[in-house]
Protein backbone atom coordinates (compact mmCIF):
# COMPACT_ATOMS: atom_id res chain seq x y z
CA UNK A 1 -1.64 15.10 6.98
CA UNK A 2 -3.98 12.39 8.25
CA UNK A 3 -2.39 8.84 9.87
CA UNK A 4 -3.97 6.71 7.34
CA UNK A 5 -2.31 8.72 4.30
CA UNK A 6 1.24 8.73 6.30
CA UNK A 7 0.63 4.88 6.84
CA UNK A 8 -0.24 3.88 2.95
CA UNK A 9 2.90 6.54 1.97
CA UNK A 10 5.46 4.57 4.12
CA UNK A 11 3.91 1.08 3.13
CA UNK A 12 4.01 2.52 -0.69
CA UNK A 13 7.73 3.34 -0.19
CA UNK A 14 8.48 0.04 1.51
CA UNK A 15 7.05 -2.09 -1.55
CA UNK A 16 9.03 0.44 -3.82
CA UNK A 17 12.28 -0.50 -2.50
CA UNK A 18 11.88 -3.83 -1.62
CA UNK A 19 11.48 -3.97 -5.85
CA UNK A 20 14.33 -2.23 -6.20
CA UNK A 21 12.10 0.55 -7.88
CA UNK A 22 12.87 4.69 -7.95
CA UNK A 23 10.60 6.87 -7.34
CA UNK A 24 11.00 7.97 -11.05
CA UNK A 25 11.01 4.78 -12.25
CA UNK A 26 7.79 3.87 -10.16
CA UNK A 27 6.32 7.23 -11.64
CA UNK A 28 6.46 5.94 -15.35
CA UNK A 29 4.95 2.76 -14.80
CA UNK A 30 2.20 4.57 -13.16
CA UNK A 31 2.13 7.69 -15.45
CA UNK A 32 2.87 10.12 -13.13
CA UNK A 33 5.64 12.14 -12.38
CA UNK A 34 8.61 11.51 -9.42
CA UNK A 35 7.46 14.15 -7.74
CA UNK A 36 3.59 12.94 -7.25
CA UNK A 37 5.36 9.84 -6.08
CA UNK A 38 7.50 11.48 -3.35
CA UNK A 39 4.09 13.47 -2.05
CA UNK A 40 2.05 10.10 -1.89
CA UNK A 41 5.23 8.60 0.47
CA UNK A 42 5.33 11.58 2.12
CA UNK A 43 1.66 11.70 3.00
CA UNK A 44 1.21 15.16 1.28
CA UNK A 45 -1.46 13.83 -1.35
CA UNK A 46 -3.68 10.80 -0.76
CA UNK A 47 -3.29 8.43 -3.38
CA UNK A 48 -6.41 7.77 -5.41
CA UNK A 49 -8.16 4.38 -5.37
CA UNK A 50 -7.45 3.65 -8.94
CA UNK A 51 -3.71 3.98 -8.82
CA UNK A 52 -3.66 2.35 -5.52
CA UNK A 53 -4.87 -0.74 -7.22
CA UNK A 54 -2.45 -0.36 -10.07
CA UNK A 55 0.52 0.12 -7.52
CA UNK A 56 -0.91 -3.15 -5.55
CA UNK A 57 -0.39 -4.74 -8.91
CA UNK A 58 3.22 -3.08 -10.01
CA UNK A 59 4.72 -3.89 -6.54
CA UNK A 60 3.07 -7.12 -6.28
CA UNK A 61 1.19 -6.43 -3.37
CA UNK A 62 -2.50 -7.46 -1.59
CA UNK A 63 -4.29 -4.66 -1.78
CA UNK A 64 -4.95 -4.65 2.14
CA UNK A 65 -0.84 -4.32 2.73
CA UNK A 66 -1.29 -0.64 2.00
CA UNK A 67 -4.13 -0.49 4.89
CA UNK A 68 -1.82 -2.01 7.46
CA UNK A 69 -3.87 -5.56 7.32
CA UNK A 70 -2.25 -8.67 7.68
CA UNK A 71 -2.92 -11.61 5.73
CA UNK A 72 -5.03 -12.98 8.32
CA UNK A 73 -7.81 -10.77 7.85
CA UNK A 74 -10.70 -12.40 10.71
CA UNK A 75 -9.42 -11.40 13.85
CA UNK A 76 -11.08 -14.77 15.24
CA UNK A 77 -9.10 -18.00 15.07
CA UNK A 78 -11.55 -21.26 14.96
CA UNK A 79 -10.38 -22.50 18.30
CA UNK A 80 -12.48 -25.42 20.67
CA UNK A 81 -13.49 -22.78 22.04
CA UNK A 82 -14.82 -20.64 19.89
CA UNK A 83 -15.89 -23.02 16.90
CA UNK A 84 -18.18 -21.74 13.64
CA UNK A 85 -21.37 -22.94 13.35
């Protein structure tokens, strides 16, 4: 299993919870059963693009929570000294 498919899988069971969602539950809004569920949290399966934007949706997430990004995406603050022109 690869770190970025272990990171989205623990940020996809975060979201789950935190909407008071089972895994079974989460599986028949996405059409898919509890057991594909458990193997995308787990890290065992990535989880395609297409239901990754449907999850993003269901749980009410940004897209970029399940890469790890903040909401702050530009790493560069607009500071005196370091000013946009």
């Amino acid at each position: 299993m690869d770190q970025e498919r272990r990171q989205i899988g623990h940020r996809l069971k975060v979201a789950r919870v935190d909407c008071d969602l089972k895994q079974a539950q989460l599986g028949v809004m996405m059409g898919v059963t509890q057991a594909v569920v458990s193997d995308w949290e787990r890290g065992r399966i990535p989880v395609p693009v297409r239901q990754l934007i449907r999850l993003a949706k269901i749980l009410n997430r940004d897209l970029n929570y399940f890469g790890g990004f903040e909401k702050n995406l530009c790493p560069l603050k607009a500071t005196e000294d370091h000013k946009l022109t």
